[in-house]
Protein backbone atom coordinates (compact mmCIF):
# COMPACT_ATOMS: atom_id res chain seq x y z
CA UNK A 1 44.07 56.97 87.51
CA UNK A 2 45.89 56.13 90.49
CA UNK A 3 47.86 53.06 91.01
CA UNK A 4 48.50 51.55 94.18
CA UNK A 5 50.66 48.71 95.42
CA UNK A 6 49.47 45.34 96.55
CA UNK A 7 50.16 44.73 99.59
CA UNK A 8 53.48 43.52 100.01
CA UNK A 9 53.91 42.61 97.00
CA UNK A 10 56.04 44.21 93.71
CA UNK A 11 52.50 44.64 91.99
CA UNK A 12 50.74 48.31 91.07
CA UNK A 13 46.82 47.89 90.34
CA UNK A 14 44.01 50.53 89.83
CA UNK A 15 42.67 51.83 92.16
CA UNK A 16 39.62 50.99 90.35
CA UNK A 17 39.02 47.46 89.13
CA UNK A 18 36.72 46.16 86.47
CA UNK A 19 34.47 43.54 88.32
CA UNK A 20 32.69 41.07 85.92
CA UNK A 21 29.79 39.30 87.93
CA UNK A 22 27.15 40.76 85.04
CA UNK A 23 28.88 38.91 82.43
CA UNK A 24 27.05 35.71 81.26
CA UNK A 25 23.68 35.98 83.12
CA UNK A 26 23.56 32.39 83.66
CA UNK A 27 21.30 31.25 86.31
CA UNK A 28 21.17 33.32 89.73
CA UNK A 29 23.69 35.53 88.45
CA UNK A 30 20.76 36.61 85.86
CA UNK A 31 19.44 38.63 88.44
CA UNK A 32 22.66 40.84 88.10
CA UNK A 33 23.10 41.51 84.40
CA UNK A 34 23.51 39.22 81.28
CA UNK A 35 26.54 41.02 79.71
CA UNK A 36 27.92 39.41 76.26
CA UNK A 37 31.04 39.50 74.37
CA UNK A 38 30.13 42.41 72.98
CA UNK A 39 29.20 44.67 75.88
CA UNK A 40 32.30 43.37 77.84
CA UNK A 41 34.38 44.51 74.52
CA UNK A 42 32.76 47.88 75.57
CA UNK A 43 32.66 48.09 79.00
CA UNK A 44 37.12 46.44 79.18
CA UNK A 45 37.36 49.83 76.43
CA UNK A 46 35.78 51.86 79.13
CA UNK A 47 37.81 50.78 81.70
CA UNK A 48 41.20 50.42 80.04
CA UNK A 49 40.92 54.41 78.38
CA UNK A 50 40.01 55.38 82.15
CA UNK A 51 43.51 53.80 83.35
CA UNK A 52 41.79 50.17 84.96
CA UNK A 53 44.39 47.89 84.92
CA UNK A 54 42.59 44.76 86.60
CA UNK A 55 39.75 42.61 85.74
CA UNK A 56 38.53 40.55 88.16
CA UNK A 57 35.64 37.11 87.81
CA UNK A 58 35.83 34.27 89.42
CA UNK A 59 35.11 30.20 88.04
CA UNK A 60 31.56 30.36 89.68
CA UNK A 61 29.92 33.72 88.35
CA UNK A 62 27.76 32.09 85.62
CA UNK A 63 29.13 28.69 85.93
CA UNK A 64 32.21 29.51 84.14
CA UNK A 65 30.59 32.06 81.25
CA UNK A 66 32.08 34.95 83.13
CA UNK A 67 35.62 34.16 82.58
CA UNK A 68 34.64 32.52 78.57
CA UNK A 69 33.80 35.88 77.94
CA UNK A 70 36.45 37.89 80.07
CA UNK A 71 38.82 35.54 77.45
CA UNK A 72 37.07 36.68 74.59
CA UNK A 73 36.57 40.16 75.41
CA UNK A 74 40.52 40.77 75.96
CA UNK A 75 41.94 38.28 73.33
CA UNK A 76 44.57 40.33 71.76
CA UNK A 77 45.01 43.04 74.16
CA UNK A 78 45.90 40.45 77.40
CA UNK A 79 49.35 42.00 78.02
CA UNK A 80 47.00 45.21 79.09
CA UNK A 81 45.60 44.13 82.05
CA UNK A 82 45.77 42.03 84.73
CA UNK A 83 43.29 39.26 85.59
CA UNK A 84 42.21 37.70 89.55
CA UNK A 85 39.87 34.82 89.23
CA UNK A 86 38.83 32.77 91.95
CA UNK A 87 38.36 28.91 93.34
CA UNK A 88 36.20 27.14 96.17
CA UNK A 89 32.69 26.94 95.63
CA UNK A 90 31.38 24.40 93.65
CA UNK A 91 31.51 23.85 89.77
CA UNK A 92 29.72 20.72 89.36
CA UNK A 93 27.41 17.70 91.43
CA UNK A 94 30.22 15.61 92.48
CA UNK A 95 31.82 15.35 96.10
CA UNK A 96 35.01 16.55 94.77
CA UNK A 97 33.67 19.55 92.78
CA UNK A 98 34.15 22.65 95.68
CA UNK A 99 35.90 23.30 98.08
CA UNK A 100 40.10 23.63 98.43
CA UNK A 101 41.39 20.18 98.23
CA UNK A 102 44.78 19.78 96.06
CA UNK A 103 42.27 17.93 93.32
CA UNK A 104 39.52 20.99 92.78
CA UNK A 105 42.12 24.00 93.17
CA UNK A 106 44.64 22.37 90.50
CA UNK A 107 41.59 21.22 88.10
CA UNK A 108 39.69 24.57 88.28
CA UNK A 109 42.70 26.74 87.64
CA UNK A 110 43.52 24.27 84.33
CA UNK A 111 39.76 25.24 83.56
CA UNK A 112 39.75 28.61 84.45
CA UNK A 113 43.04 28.95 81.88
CA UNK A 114 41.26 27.15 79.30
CA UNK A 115 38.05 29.22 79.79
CA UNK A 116 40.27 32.61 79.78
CA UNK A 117 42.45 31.48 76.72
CA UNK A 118 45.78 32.59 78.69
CA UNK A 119 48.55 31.13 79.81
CA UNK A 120 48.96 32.35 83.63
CA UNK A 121 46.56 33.48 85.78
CA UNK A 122 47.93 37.31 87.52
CA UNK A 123 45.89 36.66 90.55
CA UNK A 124 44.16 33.71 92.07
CA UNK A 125 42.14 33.83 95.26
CA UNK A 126 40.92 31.13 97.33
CA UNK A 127 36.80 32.43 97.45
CA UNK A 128 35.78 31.15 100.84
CA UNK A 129 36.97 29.19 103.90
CA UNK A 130 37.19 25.46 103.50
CA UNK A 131 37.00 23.69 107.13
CA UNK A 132 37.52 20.45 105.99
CA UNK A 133 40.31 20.74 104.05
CA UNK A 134 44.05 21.08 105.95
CA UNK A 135 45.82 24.63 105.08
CA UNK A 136 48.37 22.65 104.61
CA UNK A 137 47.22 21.08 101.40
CA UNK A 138 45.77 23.95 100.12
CA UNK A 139 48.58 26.23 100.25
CA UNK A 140 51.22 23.50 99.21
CA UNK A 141 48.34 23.06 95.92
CA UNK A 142 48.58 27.18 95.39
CA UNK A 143 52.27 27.33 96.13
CA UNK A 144 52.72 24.96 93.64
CA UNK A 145 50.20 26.60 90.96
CA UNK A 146 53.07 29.98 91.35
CA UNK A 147 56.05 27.87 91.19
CA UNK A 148 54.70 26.35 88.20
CA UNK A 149 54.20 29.36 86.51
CA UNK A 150 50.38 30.04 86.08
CA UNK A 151 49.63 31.59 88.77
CA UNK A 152 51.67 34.65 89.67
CA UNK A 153 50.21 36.03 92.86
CA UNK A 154 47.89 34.55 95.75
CA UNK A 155 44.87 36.17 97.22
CA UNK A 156 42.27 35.31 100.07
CA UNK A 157 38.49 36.52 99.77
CA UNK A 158 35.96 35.96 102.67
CA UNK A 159 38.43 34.64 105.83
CA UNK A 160 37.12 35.59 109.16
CA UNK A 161 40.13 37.13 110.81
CA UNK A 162 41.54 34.20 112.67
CA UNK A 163 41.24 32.13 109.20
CA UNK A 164 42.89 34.67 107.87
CA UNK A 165 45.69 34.41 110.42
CA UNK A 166 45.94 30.88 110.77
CA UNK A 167 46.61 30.67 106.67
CA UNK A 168 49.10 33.19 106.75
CA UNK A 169 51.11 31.47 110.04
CA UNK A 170 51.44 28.09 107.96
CA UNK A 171 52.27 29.51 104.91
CA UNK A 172 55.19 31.27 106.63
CA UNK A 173 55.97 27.76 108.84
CA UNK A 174 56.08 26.13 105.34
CA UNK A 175 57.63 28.79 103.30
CA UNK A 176 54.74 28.44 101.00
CA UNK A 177 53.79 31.72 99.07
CA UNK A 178 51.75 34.12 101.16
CA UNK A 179 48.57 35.84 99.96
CA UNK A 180 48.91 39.65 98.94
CA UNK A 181 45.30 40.59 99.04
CA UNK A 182 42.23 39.99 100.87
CA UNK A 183 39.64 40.79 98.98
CA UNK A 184 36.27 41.86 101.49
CA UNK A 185 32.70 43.36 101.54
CA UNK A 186 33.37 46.45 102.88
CA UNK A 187 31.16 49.76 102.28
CA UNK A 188 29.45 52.80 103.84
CA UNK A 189 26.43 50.32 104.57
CA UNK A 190 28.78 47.96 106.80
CA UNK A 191 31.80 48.63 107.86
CA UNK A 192 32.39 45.29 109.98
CA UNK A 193 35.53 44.54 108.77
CA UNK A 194 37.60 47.27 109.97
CA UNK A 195 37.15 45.44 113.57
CA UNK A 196 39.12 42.25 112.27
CA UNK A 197 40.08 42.45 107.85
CA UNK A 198 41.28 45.87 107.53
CA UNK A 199 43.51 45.79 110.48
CA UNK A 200 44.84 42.10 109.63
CA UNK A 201 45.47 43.12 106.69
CA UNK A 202 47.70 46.24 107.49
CA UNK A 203 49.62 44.18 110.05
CA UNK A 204 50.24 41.66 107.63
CA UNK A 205 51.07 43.37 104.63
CA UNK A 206 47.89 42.57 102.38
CA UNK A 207 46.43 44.96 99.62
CA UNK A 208 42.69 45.47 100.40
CA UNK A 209 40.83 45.11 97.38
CA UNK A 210 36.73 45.89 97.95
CA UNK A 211 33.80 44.02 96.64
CA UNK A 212 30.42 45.51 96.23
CA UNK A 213 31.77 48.94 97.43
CA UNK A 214 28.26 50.45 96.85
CA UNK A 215 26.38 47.47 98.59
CA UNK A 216 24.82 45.92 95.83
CA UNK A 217 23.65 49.81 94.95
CA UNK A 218 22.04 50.65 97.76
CA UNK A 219 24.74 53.54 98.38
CA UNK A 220 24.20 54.46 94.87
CA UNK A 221 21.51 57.50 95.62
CA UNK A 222 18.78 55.85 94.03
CA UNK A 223 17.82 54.21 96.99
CA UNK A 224 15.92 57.19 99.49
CA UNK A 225 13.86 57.06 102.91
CA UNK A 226 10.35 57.48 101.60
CA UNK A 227 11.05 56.77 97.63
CA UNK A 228 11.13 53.82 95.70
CA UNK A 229 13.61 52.82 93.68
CA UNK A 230 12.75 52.51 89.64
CA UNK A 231 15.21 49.53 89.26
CA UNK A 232 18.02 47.49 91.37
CA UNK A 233 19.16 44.25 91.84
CA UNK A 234 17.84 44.77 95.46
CA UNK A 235 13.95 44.88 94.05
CA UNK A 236 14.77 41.19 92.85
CA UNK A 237 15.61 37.85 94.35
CA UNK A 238 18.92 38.77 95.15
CA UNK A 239 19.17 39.81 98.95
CA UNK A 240 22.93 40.68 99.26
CA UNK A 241 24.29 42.38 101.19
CA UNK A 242 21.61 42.25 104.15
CA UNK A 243 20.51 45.41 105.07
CA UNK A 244 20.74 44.83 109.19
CA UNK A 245 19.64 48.40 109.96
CA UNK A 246 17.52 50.33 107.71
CA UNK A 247 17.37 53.61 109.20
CA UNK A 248 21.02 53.88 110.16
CA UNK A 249 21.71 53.23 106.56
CA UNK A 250 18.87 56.56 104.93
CA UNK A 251 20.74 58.83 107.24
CA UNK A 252 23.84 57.18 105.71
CA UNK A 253 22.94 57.80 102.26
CA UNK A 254 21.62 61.49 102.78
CA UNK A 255 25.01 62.65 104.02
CA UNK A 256 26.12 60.97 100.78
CA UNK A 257 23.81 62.64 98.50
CA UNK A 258 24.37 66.23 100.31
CA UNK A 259 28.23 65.84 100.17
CA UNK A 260 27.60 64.70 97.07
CA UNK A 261 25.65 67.73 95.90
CA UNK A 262 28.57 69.96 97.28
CA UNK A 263 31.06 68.11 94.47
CA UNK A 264 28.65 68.16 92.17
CA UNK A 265 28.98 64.64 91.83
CA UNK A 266 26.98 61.31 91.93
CA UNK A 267 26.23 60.13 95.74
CA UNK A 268 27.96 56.50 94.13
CA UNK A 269 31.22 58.54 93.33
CA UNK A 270 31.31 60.02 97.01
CA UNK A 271 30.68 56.44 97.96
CA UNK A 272 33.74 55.55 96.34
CA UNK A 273 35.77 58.12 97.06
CA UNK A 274 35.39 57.69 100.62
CA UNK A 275 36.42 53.68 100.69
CA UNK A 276 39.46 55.12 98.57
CA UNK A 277 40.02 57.44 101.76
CA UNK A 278 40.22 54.82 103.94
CA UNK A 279 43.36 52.79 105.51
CA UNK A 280 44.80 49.61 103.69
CA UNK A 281 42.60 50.01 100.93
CA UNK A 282 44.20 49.60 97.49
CA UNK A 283 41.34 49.16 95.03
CA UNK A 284 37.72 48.89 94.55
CA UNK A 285 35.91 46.15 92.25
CA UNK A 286 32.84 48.21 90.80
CA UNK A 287 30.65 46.76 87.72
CA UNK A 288 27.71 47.72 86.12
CA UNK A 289 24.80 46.16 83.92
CA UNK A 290 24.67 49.51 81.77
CA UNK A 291 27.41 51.43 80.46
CA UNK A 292 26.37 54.84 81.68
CA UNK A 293 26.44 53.38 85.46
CA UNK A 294 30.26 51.85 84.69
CA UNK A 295 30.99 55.89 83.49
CA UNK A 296 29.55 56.91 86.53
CA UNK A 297 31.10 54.82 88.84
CA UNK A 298 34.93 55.04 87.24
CA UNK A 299 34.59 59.06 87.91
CA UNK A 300 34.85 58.25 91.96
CA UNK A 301 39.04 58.04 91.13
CA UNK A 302 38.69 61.81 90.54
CA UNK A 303 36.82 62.80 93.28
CA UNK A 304 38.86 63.59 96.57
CA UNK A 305 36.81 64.52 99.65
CA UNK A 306 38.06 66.68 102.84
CA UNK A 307 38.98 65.13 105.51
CA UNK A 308 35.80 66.91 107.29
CA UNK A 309 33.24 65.03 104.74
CA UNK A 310 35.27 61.77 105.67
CA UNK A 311 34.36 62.43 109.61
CA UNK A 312 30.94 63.32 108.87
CA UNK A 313 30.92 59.79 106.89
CA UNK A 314 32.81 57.71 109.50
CA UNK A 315 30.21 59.50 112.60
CA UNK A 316 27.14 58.86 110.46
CA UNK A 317 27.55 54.95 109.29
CA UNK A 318 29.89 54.31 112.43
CA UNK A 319 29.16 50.57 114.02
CA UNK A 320 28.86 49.90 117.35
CA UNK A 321 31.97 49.08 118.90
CA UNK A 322 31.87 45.55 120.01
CA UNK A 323 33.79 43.50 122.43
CA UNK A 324 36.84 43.93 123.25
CA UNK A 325 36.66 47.13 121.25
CA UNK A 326 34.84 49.39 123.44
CA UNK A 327 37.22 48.10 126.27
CA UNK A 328 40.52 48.33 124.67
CA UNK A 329 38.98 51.80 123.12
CA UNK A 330 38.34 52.89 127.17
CA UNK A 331 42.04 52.03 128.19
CA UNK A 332 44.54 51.58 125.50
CA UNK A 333 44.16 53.72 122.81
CA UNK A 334 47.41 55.66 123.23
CA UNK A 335 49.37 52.89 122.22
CA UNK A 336 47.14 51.95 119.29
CA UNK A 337 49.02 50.99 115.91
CA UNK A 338 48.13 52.34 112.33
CA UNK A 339 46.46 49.32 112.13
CA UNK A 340 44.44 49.35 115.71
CA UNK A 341 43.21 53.01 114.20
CA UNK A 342 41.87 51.23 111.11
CA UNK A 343 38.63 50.51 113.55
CA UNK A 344 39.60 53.85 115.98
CA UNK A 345 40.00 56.79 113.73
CA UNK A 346 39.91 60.40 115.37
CA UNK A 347 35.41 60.75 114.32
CA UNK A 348 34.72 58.05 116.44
């Protein structure tokens, strides 16, 4: 296993990390997987004996059960690994139970310890933007959460880019602590956020860490122009990510299932492996509902693909450059930084 640093920051993780939204199976997140104590027990083994160093839930997957049985599943064993949970989205009926307000950040990370039965949280992210709420109060509440001592580092998950910048430029004015990851959808199926994340993220010294790397499993090879698919969370209720371009994304998944078949891999490992190609990325959050597929998927940190099957990837699910792209593309691009290329590499 492979350990990369985050962002900025003095911190190594996996470049694999255990994601935990099939725990619990409470309500929507039923539709995903209803993982108990004793699966996760089996599933953290997995993960740990492969090298994983970092589990990551969040308050809101299953209303809390999630991180219950993340608590459970590593009592004993928590100096192994490192655990991100999250905080915005709401927790209960009343008007003060979401969002990022001083009061629901510094009550759901008291809950979120007592749910995980530790003491400190390793890394906290804020889940989603909060309009109404001034940065200022939100990063003076997590700034205070690290100073205290239970929450070690600060992360950011879902920030359009200018959120994303406008957090970081009044945590510096106010020498609050910064965020060291952003944690973004980002996979073969859509690559939008190498126009605005990825590059953002480079400039600014965050640690990339994916979500839903295989988009929800569509990039898994069981999904084929012409076939359908035995099983999926995509045959159910559950409609993300959006598929915005169905053909685009077969021709997609055949060049990952004939790369693939030149490894002698699974089209999810090549997947993978090519996200783990890619710049600013530091680690990928894959689960699974069945132990064979978590196997599967923590194989990808073995496989290493040419830099030719990495162009063939980047022409094939390329996006259409979009304003000012294609224009600073047309005129600038000898003076592009590492992190301009992040959305201009040599296959475009």
């Amino acid at each position: 296993m492979e350990y990369r640093r985050l962002g900025r920051s003095g911190l190594r993780v996996s470049v694999l990390t255990m994601g935990t939204m099939t725990f619990g199976g409470k309500d929507k997140f039923g539709l995903l997987g209803d993982t108990d104590v004793a699966g996760a027990r089996r599933q953290i083994d997995q993960c740990l004996d492969a090298g994983v160093n970092l589990i990551d839930t969040a308050n809101m997957y299953s209303a809390g059960k999630s991180e219950e049985i993340v608590g459970e599943a590593v009592s004993g064993r928590r100096d192994q690994v490192l655990i991100s949970t999250k905080v915005r989205f709401a927790m209960g009926k009343g008007p003060n139970d979401d969002g990022l307000s001083r009061h629901h950040i510094v009550a759901q990370a008291e809950a979120s310890l007592r749910r995980l039965g530790t003491d400190h949280i390793d890394l906290y992210h804020v889940h989603e933007w909060d309009g109404q709420t001034p940065l200022e109060e939100t990063l003076e509440a997590l700034d205070t959460l690290v100073r205290s001592g239970k929450v070690r580092y600060l992360g950011v998950s879902n920030y359009s880019g200018w959120q994303l910048m406008k957090a970081l430029a009044t945590a510096d004015a106010h020498g609050y602590q910064r965020f060291v990851s952003n944690q973004i959808y980002y996979s073969l199926e859509s690559r939008d956020a190498e126009f605005e994340l990825v590059p953002a993220s480079l400039d600014q010294g965050l640690g990339v860490l994916v979500w839903s790397p295989l988009a929800g499993g569509l990039l898994s090879g069981k999904y084929r122009r012409g076939q359908q698919a035995a099983d999926g969370r995509h045959l159910t209720e559950w409609s993300e990510p959006p598929v915005r371009d169905e053909e685009k994304l077969y021709d997609t998944i055949e060049t990952v299932v004939d790369i693939a078949s030149g490894h002698g891999v699974s089209p999810a490992q090549v997947s993978l492996a090519y996200l783990l190609a890619k710049p600013g990325v530091t680690s990928l959050v894959i689960g699974a509902r069945r132990d064979e597929q978590l196997a599967d998927n923590l194989g990808a940190a073995d496989v290493h693909l040419t830099q030719d099957e990495v162009d063939r990837l980047d022409r094939v699910s390329a996006p259409v450059l979009a304003y000012p792209y294609w224009h600073q593309a047309a005129g600038t691009s000898a003076r592009f930084s590492d992190a301009d290329r992040a959305w201009f590499g040599p296959a475009r």
